[in-house]
N, C-alpha and C. Protein backbone atom coordinates (compact mmCIF):
# COMPACT_ATOMS: atom_id res chain seq x y z
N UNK A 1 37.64 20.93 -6.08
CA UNK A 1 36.49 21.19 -5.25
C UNK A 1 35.26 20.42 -5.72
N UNK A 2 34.76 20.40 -7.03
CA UNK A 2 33.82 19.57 -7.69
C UNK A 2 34.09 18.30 -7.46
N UNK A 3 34.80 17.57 -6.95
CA UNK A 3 34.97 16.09 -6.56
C UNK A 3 34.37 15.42 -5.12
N UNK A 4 34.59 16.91 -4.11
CA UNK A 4 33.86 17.02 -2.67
C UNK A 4 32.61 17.24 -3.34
N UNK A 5 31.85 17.57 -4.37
CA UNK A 5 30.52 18.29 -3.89
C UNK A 5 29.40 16.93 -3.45
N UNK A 6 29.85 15.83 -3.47
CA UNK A 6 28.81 14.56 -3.31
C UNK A 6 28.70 14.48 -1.66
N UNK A 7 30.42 14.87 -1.33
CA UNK A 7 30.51 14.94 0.04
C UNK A 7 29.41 15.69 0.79
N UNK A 8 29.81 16.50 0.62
CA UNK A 8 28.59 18.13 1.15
C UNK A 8 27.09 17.90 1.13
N UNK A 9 26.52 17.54 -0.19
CA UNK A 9 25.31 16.57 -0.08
C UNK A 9 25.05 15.41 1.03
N UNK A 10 25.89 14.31 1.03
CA UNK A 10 25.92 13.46 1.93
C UNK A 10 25.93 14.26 3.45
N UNK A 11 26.91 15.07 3.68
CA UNK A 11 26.77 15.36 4.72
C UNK A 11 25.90 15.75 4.99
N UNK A 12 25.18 16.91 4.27
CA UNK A 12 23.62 17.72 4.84
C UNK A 12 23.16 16.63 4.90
N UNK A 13 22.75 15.24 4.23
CA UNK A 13 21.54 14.71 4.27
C UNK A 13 21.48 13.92 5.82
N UNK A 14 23.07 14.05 6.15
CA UNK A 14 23.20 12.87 7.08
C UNK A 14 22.94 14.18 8.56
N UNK A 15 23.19 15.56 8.41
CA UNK A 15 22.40 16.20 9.85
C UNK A 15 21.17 16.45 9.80
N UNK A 16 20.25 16.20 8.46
CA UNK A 16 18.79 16.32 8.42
C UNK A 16 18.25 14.91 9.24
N UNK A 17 19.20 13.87 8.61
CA UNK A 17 18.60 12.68 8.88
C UNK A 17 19.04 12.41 10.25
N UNK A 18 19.90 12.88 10.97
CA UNK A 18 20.16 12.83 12.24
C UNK A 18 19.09 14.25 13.34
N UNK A 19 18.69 15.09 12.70
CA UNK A 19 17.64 15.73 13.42
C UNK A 19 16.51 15.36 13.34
N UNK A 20 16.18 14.54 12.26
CA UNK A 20 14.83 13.64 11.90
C UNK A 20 15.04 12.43 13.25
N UNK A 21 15.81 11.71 13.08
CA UNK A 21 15.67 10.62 14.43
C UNK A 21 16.19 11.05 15.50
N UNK A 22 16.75 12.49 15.98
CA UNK A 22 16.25 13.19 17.43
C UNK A 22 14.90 13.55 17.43
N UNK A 23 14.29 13.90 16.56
CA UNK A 23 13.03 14.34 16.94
C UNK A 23 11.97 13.18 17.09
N UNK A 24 12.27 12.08 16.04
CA UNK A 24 11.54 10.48 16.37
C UNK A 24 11.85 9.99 17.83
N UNK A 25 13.25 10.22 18.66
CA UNK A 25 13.56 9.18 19.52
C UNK A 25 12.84 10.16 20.89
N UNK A 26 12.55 11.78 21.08
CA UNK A 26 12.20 12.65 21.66
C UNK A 26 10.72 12.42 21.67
N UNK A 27 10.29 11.93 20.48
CA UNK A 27 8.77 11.44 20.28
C UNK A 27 8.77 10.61 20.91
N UNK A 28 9.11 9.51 20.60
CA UNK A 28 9.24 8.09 20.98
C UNK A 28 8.73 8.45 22.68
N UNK A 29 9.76 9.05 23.19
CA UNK A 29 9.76 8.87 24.79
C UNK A 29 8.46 9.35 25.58
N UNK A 30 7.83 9.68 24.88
CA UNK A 30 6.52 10.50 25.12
C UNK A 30 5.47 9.50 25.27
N UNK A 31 5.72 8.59 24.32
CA UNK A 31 4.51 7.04 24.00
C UNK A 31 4.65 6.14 25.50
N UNK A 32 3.98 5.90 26.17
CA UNK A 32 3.83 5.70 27.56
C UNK A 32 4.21 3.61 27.19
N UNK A 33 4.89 2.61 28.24
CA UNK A 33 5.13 1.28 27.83
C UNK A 33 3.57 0.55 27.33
N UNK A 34 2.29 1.48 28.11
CA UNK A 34 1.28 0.50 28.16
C UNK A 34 0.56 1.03 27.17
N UNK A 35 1.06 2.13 26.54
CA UNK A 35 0.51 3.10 25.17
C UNK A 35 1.49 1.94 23.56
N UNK A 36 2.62 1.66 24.08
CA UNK A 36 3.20 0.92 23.16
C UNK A 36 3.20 -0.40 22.97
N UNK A 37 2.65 -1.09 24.16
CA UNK A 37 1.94 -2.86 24.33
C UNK A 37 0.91 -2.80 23.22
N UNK A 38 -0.18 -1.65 23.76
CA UNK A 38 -1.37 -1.72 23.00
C UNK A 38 -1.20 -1.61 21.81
N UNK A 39 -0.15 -0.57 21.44
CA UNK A 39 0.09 -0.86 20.12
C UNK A 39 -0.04 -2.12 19.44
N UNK A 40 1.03 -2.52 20.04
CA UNK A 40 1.98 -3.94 20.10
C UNK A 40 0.15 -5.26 19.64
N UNK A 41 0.18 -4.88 20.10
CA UNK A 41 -1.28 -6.22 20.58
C UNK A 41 -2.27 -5.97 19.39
N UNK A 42 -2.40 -4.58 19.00
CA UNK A 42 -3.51 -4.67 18.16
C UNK A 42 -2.47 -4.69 16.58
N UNK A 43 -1.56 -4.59 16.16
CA UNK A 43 -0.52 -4.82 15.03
C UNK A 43 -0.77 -6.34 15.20
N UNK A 44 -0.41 -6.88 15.85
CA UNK A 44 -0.69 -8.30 16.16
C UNK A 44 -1.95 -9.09 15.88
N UNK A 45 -3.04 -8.60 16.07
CA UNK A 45 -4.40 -9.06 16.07
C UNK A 45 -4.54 -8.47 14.63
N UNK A 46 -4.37 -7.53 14.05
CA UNK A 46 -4.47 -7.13 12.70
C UNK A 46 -3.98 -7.37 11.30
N UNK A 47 -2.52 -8.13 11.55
CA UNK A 47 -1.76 -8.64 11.19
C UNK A 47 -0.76 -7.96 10.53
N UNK A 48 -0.29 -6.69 10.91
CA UNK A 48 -0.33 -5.44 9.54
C UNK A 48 0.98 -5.55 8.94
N UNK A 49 1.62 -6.43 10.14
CA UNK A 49 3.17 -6.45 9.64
C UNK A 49 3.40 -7.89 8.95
N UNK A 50 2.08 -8.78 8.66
CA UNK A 50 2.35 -10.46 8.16
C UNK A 50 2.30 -9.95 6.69
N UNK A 51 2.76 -9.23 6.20
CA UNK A 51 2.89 -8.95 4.73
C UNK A 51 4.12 -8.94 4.38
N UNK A 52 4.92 -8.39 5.23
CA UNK A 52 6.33 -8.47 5.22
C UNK A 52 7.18 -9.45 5.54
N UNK A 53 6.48 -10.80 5.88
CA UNK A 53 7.12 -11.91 6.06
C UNK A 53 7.96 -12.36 5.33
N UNK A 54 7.81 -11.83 3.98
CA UNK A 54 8.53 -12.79 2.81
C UNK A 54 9.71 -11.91 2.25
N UNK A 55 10.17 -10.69 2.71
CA UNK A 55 11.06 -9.66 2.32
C UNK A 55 12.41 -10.24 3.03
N UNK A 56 12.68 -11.31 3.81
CA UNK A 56 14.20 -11.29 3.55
C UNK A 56 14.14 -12.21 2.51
N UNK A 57 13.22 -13.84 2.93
CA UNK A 57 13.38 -14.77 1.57
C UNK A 57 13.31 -14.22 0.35
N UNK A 58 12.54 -13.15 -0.29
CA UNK A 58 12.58 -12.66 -1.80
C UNK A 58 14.05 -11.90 -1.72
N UNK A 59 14.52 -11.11 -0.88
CA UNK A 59 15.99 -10.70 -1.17
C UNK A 59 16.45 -11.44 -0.87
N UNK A 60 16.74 -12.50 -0.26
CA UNK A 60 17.96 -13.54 -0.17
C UNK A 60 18.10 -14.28 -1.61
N UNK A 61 16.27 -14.70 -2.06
CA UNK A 61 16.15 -15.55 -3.46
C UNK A 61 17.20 -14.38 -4.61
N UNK A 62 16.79 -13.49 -4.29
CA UNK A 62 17.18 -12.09 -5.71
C UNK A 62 19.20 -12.09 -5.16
N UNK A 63 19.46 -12.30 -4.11
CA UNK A 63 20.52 -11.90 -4.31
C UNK A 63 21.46 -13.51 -4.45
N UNK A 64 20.88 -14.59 -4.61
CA UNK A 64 21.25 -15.44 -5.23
C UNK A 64 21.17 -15.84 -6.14
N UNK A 65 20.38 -15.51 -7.40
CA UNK A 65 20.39 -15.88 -8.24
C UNK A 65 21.20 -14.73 -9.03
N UNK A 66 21.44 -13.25 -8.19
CA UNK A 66 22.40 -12.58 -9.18
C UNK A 66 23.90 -13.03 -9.06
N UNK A 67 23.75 -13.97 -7.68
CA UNK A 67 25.37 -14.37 -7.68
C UNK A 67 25.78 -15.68 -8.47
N UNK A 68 24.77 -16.55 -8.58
CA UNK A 68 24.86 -17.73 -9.16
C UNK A 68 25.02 -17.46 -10.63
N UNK A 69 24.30 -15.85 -11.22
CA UNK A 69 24.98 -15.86 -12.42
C UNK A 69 26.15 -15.17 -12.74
N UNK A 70 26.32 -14.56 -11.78
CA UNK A 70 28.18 -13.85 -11.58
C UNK A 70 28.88 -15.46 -11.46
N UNK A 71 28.81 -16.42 -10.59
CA UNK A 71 29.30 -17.44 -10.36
C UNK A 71 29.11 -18.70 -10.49
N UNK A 72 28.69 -19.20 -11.71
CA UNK A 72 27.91 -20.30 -11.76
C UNK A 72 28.41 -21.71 -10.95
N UNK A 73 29.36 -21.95 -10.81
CA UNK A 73 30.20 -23.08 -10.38
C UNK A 73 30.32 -22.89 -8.78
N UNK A 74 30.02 -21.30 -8.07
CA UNK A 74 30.05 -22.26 -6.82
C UNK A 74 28.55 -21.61 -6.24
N UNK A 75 27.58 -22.04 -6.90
CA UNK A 75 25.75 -22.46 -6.43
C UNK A 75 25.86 -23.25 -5.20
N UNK A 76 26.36 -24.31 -4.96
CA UNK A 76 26.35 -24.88 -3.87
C UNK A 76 26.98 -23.75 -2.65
N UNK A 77 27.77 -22.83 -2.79
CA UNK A 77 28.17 -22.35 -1.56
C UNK A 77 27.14 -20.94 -1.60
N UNK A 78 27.31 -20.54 -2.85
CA UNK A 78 26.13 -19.43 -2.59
C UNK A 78 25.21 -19.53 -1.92
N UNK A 79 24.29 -20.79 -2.23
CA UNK A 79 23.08 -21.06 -1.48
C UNK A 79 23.26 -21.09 0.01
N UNK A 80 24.37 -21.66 0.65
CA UNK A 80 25.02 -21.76 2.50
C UNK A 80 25.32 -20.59 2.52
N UNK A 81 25.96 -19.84 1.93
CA UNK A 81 26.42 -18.57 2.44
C UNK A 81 25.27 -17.43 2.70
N UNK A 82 24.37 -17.57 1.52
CA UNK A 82 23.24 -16.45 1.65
C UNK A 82 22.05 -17.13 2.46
N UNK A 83 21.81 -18.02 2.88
CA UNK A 83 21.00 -18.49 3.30
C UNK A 83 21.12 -18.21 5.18
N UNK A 84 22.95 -18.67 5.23
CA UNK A 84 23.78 -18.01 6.83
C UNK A 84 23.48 -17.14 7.00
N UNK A 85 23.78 -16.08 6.18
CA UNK A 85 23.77 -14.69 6.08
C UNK A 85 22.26 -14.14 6.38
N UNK A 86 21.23 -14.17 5.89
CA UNK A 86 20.17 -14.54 5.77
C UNK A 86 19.03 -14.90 7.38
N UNK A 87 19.80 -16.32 7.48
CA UNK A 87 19.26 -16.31 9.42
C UNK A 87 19.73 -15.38 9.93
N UNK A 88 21.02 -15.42 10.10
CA UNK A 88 21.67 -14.34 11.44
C UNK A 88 21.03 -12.55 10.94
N UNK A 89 20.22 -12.19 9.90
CA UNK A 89 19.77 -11.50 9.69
C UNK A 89 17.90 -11.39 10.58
N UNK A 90 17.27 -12.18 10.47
CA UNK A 90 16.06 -12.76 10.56
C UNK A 90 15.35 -12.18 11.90
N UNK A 91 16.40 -11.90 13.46
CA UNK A 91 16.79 -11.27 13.78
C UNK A 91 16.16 -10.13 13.94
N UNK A 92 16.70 -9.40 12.96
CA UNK A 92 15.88 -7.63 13.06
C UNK A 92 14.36 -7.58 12.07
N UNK A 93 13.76 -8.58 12.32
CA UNK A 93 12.44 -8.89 11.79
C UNK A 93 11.67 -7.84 13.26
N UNK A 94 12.13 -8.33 14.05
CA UNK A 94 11.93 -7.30 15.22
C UNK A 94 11.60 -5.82 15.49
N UNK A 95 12.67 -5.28 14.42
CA UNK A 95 13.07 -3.92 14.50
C UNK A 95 11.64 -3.39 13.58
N UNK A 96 10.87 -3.85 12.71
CA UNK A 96 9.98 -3.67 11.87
C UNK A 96 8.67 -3.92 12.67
N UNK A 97 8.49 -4.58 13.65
CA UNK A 97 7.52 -4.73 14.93
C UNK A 97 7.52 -3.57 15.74
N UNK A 98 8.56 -3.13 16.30
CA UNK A 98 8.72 -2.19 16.43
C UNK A 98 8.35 -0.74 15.99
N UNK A 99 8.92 -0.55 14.80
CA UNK A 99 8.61 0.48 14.36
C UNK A 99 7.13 0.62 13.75
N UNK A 100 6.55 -0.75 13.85
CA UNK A 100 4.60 -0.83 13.29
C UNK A 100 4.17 -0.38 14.64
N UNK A 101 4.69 -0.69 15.58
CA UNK A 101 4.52 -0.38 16.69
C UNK A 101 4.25 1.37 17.34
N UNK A 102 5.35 1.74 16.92
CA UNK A 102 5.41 3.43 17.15
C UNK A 102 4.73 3.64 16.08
N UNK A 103 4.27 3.64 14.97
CA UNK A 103 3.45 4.25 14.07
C UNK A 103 2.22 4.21 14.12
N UNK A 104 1.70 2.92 15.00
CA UNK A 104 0.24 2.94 15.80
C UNK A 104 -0.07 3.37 16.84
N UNK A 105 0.85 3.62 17.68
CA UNK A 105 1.01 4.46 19.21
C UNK A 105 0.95 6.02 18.99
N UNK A 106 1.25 6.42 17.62
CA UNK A 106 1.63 7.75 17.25
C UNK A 106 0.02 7.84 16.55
N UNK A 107 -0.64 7.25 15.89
CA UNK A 107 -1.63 7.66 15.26
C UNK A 107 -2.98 7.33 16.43
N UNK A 108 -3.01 6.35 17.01
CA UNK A 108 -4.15 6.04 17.66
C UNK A 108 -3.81 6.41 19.24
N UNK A 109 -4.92 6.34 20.28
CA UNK A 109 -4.49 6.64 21.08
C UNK A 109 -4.42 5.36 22.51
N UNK A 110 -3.85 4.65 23.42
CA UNK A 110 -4.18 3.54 24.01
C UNK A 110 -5.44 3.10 23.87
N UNK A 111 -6.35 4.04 24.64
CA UNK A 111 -7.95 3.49 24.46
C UNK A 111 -7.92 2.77 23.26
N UNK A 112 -7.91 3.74 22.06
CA UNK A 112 -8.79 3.37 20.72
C UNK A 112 -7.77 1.65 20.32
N UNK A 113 -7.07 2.12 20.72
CA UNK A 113 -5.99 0.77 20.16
C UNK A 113 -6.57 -0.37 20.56
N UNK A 114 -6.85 -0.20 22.28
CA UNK A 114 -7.65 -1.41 22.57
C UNK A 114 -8.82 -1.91 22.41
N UNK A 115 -9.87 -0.43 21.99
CA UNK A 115 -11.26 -0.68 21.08
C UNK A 115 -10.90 -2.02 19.69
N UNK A 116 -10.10 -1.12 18.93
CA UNK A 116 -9.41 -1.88 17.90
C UNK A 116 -8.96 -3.24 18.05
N UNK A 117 -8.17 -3.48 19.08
CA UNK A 117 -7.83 -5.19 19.18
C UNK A 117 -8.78 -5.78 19.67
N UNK A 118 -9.72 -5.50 20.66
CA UNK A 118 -11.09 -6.20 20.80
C UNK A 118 -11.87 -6.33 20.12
N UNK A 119 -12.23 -5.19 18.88
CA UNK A 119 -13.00 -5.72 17.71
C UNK A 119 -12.22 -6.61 16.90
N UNK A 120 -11.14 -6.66 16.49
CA UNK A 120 -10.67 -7.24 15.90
C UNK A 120 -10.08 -8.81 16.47
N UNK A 121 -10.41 -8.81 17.14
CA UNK A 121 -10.12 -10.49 18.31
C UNK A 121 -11.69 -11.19 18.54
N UNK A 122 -13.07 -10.20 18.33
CA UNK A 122 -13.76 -10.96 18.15
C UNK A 122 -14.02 -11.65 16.84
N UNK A 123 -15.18 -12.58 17.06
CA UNK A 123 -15.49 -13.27 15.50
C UNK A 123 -15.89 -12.43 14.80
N UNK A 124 -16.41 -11.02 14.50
CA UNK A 124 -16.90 -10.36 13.74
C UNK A 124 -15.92 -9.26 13.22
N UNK A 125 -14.59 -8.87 14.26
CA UNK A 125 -13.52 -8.36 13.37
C UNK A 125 -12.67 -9.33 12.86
N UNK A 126 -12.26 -10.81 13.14
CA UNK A 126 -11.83 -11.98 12.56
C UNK A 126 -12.30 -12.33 11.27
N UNK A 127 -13.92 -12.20 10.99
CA UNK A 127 -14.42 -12.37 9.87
C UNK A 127 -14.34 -11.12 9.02
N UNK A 128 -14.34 -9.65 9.67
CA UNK A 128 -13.64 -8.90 8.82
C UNK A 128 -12.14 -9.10 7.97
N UNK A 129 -11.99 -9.44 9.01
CA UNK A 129 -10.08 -9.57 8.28
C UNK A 129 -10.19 -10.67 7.50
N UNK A 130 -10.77 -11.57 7.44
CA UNK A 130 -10.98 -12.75 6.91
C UNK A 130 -11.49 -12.35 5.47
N UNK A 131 -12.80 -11.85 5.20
CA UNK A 131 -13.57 -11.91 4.07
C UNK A 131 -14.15 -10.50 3.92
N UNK A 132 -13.40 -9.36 4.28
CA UNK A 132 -13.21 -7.78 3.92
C UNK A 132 -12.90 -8.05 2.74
N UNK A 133 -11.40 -8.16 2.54
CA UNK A 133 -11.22 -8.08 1.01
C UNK A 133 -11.90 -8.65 0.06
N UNK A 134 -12.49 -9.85 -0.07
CA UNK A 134 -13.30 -10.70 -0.63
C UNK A 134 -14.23 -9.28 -1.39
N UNK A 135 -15.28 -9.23 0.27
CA UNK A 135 -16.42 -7.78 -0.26
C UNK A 135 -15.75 -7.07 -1.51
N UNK A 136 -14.69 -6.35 -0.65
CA UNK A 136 -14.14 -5.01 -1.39
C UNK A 136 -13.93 -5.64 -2.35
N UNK A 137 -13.49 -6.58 -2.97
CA UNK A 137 -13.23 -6.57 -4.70
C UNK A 137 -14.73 -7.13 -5.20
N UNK A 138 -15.54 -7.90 -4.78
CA UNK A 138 -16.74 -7.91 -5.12
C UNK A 138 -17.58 -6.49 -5.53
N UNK A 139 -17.43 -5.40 -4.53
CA UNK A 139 -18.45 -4.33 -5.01
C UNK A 139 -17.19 -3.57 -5.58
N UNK A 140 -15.87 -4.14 -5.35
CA UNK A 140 -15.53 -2.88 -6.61
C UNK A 140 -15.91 -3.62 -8.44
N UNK A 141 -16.11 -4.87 -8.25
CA UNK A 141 -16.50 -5.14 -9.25
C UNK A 141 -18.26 -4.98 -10.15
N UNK A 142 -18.48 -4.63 -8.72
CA UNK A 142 -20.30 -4.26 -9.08
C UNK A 142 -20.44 -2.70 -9.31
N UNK A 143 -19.38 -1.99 -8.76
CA UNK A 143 -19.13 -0.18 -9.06
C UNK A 143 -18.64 -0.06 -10.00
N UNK A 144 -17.45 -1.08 -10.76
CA UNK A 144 -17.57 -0.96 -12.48
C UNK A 144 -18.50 -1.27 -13.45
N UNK A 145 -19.62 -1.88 -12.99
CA UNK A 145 -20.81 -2.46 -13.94
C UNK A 145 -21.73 -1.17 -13.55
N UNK A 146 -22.30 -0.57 -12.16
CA UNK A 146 -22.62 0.30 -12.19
C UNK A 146 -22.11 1.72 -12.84
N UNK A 147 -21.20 1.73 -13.06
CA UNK A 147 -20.13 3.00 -13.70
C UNK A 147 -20.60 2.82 -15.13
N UNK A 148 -20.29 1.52 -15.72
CA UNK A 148 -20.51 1.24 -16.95
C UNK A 148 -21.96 1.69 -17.27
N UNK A 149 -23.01 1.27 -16.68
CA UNK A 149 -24.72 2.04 -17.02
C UNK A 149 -24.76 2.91 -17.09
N UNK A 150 -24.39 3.66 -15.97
CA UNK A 150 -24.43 4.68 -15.52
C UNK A 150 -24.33 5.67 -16.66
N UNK A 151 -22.69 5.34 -16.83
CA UNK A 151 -22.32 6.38 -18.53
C UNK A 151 -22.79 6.28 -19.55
N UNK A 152 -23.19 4.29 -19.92
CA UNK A 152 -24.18 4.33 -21.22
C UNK A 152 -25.35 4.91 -21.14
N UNK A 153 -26.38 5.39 -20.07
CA UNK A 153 -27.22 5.82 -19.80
C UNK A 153 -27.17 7.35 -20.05
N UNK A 154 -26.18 7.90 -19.44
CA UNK A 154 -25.89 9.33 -19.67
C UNK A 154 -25.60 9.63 -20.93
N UNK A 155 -24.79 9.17 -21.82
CA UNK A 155 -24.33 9.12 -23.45
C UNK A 155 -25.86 9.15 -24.01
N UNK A 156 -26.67 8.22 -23.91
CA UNK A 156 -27.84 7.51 -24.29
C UNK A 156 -28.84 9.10 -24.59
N UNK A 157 -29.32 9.27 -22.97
CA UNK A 157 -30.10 10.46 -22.73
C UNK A 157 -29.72 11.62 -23.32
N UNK A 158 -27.97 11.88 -22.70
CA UNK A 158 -27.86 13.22 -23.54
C UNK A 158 -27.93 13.23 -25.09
N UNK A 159 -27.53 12.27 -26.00
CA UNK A 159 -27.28 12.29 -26.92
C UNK A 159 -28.83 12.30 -27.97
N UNK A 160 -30.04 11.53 -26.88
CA UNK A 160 -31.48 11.84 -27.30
C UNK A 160 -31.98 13.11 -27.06
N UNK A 161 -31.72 13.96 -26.10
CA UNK A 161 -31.92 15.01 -25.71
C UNK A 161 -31.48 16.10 -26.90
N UNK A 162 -30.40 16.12 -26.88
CA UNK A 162 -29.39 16.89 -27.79
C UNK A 162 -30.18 16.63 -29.40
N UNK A 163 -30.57 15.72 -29.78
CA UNK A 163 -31.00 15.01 -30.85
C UNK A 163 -32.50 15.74 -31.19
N UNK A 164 -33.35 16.28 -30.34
CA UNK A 164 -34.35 16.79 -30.00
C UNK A 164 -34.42 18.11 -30.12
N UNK A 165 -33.60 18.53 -29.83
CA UNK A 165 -32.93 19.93 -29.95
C UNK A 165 -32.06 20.46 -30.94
N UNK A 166 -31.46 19.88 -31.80
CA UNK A 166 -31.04 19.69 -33.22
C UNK A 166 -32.45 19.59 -33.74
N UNK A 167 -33.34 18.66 -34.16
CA UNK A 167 -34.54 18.56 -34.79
C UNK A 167 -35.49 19.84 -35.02
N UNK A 168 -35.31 20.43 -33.41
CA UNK A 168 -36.53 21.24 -33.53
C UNK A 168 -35.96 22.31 -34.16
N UNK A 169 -34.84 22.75 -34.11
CA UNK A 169 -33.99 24.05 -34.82
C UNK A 169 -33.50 23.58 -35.85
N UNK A 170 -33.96 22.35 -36.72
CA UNK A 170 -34.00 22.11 -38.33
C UNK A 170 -34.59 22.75 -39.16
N UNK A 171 -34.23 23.63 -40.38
CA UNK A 171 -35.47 23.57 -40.93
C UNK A 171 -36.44 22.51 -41.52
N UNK A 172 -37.65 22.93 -41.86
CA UNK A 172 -38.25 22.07 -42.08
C UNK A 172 -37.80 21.04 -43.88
N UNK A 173 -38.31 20.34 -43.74
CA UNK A 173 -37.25 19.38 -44.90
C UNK A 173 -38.17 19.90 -46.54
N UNK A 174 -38.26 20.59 -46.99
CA UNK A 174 -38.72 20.87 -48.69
C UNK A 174 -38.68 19.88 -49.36
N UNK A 175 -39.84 18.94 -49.70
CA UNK A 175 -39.97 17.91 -50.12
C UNK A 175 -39.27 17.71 -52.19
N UNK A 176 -39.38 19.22 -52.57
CA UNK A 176 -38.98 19.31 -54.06
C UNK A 176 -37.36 19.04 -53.67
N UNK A 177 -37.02 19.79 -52.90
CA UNK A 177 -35.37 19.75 -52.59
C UNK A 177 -35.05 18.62 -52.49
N UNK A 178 -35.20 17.75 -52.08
CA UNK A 178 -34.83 15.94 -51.60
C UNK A 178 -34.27 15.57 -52.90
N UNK A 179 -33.12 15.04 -52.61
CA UNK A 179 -32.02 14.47 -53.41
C UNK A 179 -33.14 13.51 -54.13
N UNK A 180 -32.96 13.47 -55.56
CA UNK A 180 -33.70 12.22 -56.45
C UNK A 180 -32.46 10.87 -57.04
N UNK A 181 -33.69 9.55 -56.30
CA UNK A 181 -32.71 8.36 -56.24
C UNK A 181 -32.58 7.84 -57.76
């Protein structure tokens, strides 16, 4: 019986995961074609899915060089074979458009989508997308210099403060008492 128990696992996971994509494809049908264009158009103008461009070439690169060292002598066919393998894959680059697709149709609503691709299609959301990040690491680099004052300043004060308040609840220093040099 302990040899099935991987089975039983697998199976539950596979009617969770099959009531999970009835309830996605039941969703799905709800998202109207001109609710899922808009999607479509502003993923596009945003670029959200050009990050993922390089995920078959880095697994095609990774799964050739683990075969070339399982196989050193036939590199030349590895490279045709995974590379075949590889296009006729290229393909369901699609399926990931898609699904950026329903995940913006699901969060935003047509209107806002098309607010969104019109700001972002003019020159001033273009230059966002352009030189946003730029900013953002600029002032996150000016919020660590501010952070940095900030705390030496606080250390600084409290530690004068505190220092002040130690003093005054000293006794006073007995000049006979003083250590002789």
């Amino acid at each position: 019986m302990i040899k099935y128990s991987g089975f039983g696992r697998l199976a539950s996971a596979a009617v969770v995961l099959g009531g999970l994509m009835l309830g996605a494809s039941a969703k799905a049908q709800d998202i109207s074609p001109e609710h899922l264009q808009a999607a479509r158009t502003a993923i596009t103008v945003l670029g959200v899915t050009d990050r993922f461009d390089n995920i078959l070439p880095a697994v095609a690169d990774r799964l050739k060089t683990q075969l070339i060292q399982a196989y050193p002598n036939l590199q030349d066919q590895i490279y045709g074979e995974v590379d075949k393998q590889a296009l006729s894959l290229a393909a369901r680059r699609g399926d990931l458009e898609k699904e950026a697709a329903m995940v913006y149709a699901k969060a935003f609503t047509a209107e806002e989508l098309k607010v969104i691709s019109d700001f972002y299609s003019s020159d001033a959301g273009k230059k966002l997308l352009k030189d946003g990040p730029i900013a953002t690491r600029e002032l996150m680099k000016a919020a660590d210099i501010w952070t940095a004052g900030v705390a030496r300043d606080l250390e600084k004060q409290t530690n004068d403060a505190l220092l002040s308040v130690v003093g005054a609840q000293a006794p006073a220093a007995d000049p006979a008492a003083a250590p002789k040099p």
